[in-house]
Protein backbone atom coordinates (compact mmCIF):
# COMPACT_ATOMS: atom_id res chain seq x y z
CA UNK A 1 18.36 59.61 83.13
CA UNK A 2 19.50 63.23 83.31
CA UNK A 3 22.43 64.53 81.13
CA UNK A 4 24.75 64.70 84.56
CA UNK A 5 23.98 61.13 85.22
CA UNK A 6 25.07 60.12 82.26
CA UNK A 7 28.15 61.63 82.14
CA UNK A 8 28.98 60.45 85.53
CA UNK A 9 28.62 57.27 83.98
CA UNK A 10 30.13 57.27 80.82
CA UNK A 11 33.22 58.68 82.34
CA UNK A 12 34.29 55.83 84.67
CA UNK A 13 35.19 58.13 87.55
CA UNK A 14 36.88 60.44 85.62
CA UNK A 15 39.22 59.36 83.33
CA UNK A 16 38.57 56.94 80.77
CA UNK A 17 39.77 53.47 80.81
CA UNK A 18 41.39 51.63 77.83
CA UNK A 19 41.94 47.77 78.88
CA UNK A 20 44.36 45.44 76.85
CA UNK A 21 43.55 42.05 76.81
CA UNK A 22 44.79 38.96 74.72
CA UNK A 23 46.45 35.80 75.26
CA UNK A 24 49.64 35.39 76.55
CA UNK A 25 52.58 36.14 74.68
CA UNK A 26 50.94 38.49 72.18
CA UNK A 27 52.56 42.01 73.22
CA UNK A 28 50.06 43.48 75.49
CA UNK A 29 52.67 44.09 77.86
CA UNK A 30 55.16 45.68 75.26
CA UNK A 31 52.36 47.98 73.66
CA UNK A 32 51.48 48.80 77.55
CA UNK A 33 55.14 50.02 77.78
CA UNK A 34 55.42 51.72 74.50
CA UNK A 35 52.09 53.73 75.27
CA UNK A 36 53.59 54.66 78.54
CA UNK A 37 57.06 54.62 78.84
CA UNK A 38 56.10 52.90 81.76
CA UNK A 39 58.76 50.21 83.57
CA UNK A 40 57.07 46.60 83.36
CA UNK A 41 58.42 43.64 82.35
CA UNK A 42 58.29 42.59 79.24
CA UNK A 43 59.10 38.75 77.98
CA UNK A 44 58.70 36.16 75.42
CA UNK A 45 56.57 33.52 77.94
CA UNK A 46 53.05 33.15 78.76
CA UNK A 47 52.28 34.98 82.17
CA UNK A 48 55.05 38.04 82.02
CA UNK A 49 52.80 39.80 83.81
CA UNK A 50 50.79 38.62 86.59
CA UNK A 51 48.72 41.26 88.43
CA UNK A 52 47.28 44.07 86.01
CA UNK A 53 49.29 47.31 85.49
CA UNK A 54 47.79 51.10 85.43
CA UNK A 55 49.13 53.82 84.00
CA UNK A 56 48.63 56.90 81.81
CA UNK A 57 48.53 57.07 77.78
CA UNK A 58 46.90 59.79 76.05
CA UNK A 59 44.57 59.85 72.87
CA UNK A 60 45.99 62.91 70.25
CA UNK A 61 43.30 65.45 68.54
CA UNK A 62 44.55 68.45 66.64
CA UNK A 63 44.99 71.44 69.35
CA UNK A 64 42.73 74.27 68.85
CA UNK A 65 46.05 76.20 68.99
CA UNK A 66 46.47 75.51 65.46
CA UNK A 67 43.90 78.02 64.52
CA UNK A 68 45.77 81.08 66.05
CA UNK A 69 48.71 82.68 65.12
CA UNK A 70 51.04 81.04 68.38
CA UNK A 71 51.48 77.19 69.57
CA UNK A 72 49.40 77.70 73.29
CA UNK A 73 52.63 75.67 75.17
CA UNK A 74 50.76 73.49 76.97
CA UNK A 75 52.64 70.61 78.63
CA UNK A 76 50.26 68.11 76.21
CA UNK A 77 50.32 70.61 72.74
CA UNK A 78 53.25 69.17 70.82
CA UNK A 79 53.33 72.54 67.94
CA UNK A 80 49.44 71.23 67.75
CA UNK A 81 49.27 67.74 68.72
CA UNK A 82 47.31 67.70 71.08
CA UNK A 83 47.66 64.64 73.32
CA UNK A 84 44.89 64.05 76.56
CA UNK A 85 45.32 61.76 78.99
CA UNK A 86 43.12 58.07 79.46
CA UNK A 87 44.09 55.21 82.07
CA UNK A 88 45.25 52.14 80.18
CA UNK A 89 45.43 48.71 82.05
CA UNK A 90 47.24 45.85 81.32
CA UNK A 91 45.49 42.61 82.00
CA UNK A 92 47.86 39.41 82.43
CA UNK A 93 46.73 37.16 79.62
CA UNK A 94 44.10 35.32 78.97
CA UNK A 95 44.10 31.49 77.92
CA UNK A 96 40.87 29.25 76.68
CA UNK A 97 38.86 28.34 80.00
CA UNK A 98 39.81 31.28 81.39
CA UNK A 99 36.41 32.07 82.29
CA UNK A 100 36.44 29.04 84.70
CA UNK A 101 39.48 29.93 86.64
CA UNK A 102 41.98 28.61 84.44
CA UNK A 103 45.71 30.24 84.10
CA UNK A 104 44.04 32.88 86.65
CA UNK A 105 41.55 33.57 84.13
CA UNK A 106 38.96 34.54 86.82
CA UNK A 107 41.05 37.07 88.06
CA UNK A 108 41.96 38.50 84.99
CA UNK A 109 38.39 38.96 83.92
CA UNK A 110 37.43 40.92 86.93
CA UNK A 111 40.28 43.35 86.05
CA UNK A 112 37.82 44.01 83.11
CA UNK A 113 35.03 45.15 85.29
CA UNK A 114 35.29 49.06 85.23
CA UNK A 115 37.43 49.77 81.24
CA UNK A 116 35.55 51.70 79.33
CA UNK A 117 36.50 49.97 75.92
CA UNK A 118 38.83 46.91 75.32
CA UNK A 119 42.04 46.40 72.88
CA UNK A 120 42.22 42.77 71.85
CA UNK A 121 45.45 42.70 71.28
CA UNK A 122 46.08 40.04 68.74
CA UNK A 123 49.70 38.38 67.77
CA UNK A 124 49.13 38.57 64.28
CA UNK A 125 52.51 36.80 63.19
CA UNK A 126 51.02 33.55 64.19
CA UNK A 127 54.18 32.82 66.15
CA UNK A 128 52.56 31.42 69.49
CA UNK A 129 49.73 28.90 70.03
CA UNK A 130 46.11 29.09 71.54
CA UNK A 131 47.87 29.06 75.00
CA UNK A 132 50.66 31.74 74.40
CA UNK A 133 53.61 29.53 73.63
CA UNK A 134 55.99 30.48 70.86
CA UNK A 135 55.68 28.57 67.69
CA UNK A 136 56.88 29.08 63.97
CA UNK A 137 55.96 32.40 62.58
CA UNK A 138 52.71 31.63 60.69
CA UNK A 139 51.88 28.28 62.59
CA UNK A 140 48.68 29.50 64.43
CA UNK A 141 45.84 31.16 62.75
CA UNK A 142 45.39 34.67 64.51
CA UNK A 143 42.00 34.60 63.48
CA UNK A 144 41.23 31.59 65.75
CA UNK A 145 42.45 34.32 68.68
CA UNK A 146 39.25 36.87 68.07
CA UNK A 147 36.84 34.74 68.53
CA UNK A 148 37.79 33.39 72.27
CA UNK A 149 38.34 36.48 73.99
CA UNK A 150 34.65 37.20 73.23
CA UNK A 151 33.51 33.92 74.31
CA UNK A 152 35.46 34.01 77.36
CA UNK A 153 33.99 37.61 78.20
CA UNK A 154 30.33 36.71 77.37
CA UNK A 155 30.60 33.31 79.72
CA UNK A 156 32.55 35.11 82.68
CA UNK A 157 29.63 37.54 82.62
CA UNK A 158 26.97 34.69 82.19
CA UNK A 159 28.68 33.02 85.26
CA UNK A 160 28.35 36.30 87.43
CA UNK A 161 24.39 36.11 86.70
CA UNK A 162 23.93 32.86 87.32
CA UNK A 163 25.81 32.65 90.65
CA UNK A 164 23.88 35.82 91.58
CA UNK A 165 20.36 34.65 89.92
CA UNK A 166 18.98 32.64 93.50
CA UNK A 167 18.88 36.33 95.10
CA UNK A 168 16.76 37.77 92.19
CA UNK A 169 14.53 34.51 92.39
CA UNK A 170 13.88 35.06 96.18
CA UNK A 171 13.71 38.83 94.95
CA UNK A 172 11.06 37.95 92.83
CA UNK A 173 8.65 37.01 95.80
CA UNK A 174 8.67 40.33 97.19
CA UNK A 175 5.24 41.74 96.14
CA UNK A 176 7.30 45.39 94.64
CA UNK A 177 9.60 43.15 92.87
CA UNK A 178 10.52 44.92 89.51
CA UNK A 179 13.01 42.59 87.28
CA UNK A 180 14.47 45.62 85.67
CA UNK A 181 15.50 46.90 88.80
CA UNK A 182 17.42 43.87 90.05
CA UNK A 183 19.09 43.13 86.68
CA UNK A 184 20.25 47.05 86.75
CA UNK A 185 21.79 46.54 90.40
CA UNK A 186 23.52 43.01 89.07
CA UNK A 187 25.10 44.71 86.08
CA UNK A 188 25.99 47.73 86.96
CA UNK A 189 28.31 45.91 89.78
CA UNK A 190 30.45 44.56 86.57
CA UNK A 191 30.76 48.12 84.93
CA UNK A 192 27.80 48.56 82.89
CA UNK A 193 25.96 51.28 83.22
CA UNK A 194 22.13 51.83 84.09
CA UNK A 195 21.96 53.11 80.26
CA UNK A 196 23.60 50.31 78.70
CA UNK A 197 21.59 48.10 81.07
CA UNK A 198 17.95 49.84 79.91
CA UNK A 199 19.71 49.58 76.07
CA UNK A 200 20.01 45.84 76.15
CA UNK A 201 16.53 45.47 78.27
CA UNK A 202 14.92 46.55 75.51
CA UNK A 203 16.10 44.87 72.96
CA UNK A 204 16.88 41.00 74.41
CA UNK A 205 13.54 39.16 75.29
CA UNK A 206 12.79 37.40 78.82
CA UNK A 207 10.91 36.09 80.51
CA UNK A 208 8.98 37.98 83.38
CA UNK A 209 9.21 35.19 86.05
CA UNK A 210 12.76 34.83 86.73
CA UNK A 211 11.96 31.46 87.36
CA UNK A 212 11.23 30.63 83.86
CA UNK A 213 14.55 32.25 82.55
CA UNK A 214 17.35 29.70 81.20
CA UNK A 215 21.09 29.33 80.66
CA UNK A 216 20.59 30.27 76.96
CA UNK A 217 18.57 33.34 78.32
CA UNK A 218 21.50 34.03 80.90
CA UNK A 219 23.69 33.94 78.40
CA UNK A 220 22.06 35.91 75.84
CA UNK A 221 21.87 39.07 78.40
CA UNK A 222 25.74 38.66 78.88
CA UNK A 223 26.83 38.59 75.47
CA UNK A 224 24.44 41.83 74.58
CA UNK A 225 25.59 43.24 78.17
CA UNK A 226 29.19 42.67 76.87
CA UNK A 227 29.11 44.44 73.38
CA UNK A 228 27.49 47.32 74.59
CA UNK A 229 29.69 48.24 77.80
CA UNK A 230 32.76 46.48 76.56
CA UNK A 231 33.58 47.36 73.25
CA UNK A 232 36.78 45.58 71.50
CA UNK A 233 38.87 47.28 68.97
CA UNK A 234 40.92 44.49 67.40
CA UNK A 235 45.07 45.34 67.40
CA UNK A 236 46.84 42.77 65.01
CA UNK A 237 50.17 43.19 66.71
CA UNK A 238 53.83 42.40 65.19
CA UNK A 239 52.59 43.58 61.91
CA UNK A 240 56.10 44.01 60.93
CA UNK A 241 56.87 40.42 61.03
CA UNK A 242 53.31 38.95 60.11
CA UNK A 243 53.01 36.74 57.03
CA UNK A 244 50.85 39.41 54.67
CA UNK A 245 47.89 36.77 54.24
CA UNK A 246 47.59 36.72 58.23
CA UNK A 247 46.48 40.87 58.18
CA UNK A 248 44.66 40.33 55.50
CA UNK A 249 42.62 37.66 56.83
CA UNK A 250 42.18 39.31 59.98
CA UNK A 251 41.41 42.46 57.85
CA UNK A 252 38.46 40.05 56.18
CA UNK A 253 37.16 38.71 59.35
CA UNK A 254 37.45 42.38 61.42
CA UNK A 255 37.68 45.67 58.79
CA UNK A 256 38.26 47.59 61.67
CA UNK A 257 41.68 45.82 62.74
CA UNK A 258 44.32 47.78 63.17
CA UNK A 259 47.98 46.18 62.25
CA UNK A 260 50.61 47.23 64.89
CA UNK A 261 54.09 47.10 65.42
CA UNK A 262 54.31 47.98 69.40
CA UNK A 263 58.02 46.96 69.11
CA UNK A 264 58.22 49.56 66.83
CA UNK A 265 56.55 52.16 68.43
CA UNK A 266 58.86 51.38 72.02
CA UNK A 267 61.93 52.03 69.56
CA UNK A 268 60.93 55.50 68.68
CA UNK A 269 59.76 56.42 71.55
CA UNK A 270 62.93 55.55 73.44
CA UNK A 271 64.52 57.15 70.31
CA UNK A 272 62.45 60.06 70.85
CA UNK A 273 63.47 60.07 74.26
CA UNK A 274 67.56 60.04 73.72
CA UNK A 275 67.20 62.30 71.26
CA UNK A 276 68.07 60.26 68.19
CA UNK A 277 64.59 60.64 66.62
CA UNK A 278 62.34 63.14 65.70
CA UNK A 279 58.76 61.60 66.43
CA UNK A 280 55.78 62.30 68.42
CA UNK A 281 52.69 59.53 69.11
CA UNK A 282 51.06 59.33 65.92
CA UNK A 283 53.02 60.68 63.44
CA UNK A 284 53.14 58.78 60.42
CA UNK A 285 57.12 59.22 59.73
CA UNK A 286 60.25 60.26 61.95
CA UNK A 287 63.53 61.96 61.36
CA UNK A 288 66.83 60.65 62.10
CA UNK A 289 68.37 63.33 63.85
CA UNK A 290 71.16 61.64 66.05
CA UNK A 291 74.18 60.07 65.86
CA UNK A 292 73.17 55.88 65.22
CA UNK A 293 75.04 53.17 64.40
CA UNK A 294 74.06 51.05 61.42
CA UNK A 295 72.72 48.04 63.04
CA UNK A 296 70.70 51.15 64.60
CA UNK A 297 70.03 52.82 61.41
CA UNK A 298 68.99 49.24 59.78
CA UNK A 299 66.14 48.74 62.39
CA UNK A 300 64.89 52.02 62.11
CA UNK A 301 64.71 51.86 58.58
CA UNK A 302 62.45 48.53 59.00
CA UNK A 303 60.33 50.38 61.21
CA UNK A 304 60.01 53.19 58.56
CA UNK A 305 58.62 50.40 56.13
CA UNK A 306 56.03 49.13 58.20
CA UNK A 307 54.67 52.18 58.80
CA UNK A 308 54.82 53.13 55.31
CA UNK A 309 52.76 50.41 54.91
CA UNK A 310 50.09 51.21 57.82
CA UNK A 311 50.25 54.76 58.07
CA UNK A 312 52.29 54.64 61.01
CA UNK A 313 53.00 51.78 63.71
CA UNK A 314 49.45 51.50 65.37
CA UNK A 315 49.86 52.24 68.97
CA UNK A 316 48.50 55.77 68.78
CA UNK A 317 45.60 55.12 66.12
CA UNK A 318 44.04 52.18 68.59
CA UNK A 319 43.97 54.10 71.50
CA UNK A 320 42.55 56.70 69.22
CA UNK A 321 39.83 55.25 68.11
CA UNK A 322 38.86 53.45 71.20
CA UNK A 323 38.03 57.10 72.30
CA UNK A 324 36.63 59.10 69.41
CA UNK A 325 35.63 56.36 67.20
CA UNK A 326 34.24 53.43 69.17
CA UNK A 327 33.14 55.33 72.68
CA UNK A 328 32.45 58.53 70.92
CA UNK A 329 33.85 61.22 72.74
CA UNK A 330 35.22 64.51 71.92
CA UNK A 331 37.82 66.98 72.85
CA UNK A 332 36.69 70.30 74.72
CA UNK A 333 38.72 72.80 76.37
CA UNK A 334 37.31 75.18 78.89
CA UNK A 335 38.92 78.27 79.38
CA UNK A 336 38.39 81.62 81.84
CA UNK A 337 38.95 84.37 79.57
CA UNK A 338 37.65 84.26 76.05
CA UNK A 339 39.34 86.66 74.41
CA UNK A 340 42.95 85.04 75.28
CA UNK A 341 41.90 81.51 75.68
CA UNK A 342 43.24 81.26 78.73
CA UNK A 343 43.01 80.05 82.50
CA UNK A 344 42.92 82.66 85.58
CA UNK A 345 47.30 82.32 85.50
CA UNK A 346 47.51 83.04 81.91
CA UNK A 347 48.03 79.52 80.64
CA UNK A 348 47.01 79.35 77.41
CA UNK A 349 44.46 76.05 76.66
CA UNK A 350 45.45 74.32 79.98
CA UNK A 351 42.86 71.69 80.43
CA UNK A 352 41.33 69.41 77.61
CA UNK A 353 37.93 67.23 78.69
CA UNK A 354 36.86 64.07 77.31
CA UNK A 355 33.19 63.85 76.88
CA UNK A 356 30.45 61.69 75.27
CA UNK A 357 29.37 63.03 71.82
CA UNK A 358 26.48 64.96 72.55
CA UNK A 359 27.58 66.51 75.90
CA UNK A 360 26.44 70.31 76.04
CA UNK A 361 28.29 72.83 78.02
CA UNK A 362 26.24 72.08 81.61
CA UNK A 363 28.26 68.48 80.79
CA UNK A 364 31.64 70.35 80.64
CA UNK A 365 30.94 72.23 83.80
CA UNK A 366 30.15 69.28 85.68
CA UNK A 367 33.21 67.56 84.42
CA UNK A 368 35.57 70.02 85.36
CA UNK A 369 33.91 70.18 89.01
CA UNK A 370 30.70 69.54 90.73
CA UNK A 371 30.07 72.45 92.55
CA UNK A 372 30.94 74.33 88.72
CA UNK A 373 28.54 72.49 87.34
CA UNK A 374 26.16 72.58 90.46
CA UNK A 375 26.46 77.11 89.89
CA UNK A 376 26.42 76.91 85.98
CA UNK A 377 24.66 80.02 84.70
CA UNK A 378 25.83 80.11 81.03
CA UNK A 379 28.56 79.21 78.32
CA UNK A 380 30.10 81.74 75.98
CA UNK A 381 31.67 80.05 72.78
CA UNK A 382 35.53 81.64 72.75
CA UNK A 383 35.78 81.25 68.84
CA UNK A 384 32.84 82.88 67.98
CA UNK A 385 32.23 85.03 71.26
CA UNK A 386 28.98 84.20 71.42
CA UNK A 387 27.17 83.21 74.49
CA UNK A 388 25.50 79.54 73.69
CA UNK A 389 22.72 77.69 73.97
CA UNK A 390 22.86 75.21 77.52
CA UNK A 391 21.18 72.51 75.21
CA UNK A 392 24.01 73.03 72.35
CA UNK A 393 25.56 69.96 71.67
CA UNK A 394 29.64 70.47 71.57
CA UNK A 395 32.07 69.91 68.86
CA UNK A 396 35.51 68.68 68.97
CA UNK A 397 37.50 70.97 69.86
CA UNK A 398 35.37 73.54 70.91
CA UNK A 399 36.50 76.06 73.37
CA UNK A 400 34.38 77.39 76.00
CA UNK A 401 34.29 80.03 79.15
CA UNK A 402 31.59 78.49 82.10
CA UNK A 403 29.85 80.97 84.12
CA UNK A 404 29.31 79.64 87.48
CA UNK A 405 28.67 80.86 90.77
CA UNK A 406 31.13 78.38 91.73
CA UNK A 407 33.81 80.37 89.32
């Protein structure tokens, strides 16, 4: 597959697309709103929300600003943070069974079909059952929850093949029939792509005859098809009222979990917001720079201990490393003048891309148009002013002038 396939691919249309999922009940929809400051409702019962919101978070990189004497004053440079813009989705949550129909679970798992990378987003106070309903802090076992969002994924997937698996046999009789082929046009209709598809090809056995394959084979293809096109990055949620032993177990069974106060994170944002607080996404501290009342000062105070504790409240470091970490992209900013770093108005770092590690600068032209990367003649490297390479592979935060007919 050529390099401009693949980014058309990796890319989901565009903009990436972070997808929280979970069972009911566990704060999806509050971490939707903190990472938004979008209006949803929010609600301690199973089903607050019903059909899937979209909106717009960002993942934050250092600015490549920070290397010159002047802050560029981008809209998304906060004095160097650097924050670019991914969809995230809310999915309505997701109960045992689901993958049968049950609380709407079919439905749910379809919203699934085109994310990029998936945020399990765990209640890890153990304060609401299997099902979403609130119990005693530290009643339910939050690392019961990590398991059955996988299983649920793996069987709705398995389900999808085996309804479709009668057209592949009759497929099969055609006398060009190529099994490859028809798994790759299956698949690709949930969201994987024809390179995760060839991945997990070569690395599950089958059977040639489709005749011959099995539930057990059906199955195996989903779960591979699965963990390769829909990474989870585990979110133990309401850290700041979770028994200690409950992160640390999740910790144990997932070193990658990330504890999370989303609460926390809406506070300070809608601190940030009026003015009372001194906090962008990310940071690992605020300042108290408004007028609050003590029950005010109290709560923000509790917030400041959790994040003492974490390194901050969690929000901004999973959607982080969704993106850089787990999906491997990086940050590059294309610019028209060199020199200046600047666009063709003067704006200073405008535009930041998100692109799959490895992406060279033909990649960024093609992501910032088609008919730019369609004209690409060469790249010139702004930090260095050197022209580079088309087969150099690009760093974060690399900045770089396209030449294109197209320009």
């Amino acid at each position: 597959m050529d390099r401009k396939a693949l980014l058309t691919l990796s890319s989901s249309g565009g903009m990436l697309s972070i997808a929280l999922a979970g069972k009911p009940n566990a704060g999806k929809s509050t971490f939707y709103k903190a990472a938004t400051m979008a209006d949803v409702d929010v609600g301690n019962y199973p089903f607050t929300t019903i059909d899937a919101n979209r909106g717009v978070t960002h993942v934050r990189t250092e600015c490549p600003c920070l290397d010159r004497e002047q802050r560029c004053g981008a809209e998304n440079c906060h004095d160097g943070k650097r924050y670019v813009p991914v969809e995230l989705l809310d999915v309505a949550g997701l109960v045992p069974g689901a993958h049968e129909g049950r609380g709407l679970g079919n439905q749910f798992l379809d919203e699934l079909t085109n994310a990029d990378v998936i945020l399990h987003v765990v209640d890890a106070s153990g304060g609401t059952d299997a099902e979403g309903e609130p119990v005693e802090v530290g009643e339910h076992d939050p690392v019961e929850d990590l398991q059955f969002i996988e299983e649920e994924m793996d069987l709705w997937l398995a389900s999808i093949v085996e309804r479709n698996w009668e057209s592949v046999e009759r497929a099969s009789r055609s006398p060009d029939f190529d099994l490859d082929e028809e798994l790759t046009e299956m698949l690709t209709g949930v969201g994987a792509t024809e390179l995760d598809v060839a991945r997990t090809l070569r690395e599950v056995e089958y059977p040639a005859d489709p005749i011959q394959w099995t539930d057990e084979h059906r199955e195996a293809l989903a779960s591979q098809i699965r963990e390769r096109s829909k990474p989870i990055v585990v979110v133990a949620n309401k850290a700041d009222v979770a028994p200690p032993e409950n992160l640390q177990a999740l910790k144990e069974r997932n070193e990658a979990t990330i504890p999370t106060t989303a609460d926390g994170e809406l506070a300070l944002r809608r601190g940030a917001e009026a003015g009372i607080v001194d906090y962008d996404p990310g940071d690992p501290d605020f300042e108290i720079v408004g007028d609050v009342s003590d029950q005010q000062q109290a709560g923000l105070e509790q917030i400041r201990e959790v994040m003492a504790d974490h390194g901050g409240t969690g929000v901004q470091e999973a959607l982080d490393r969704a993106v850089y970490d787990v999906l491997e992209h990086l940050t590059a900013y294309p610019v028209q003048d060199e020199t200046h770093w600047t666009d063709g108005q003067g704006n200073t770092l405008p535009d930041a891309f998100l692109l799959p590690d490895g992406s060279t600068p033909r990649d960024l032209a093609y992501a910032i148009h088609s008919d730019i990367g369609d004209g690409y003649l060469h790249a010139v490297d702004a930090r260095k002013g050197m022209r580079v390479s088309d087969e150099q592979e690009l760093d974060e935060g690399d900045v770089i002038k396209i030449v294109s007919t197209a320009n």
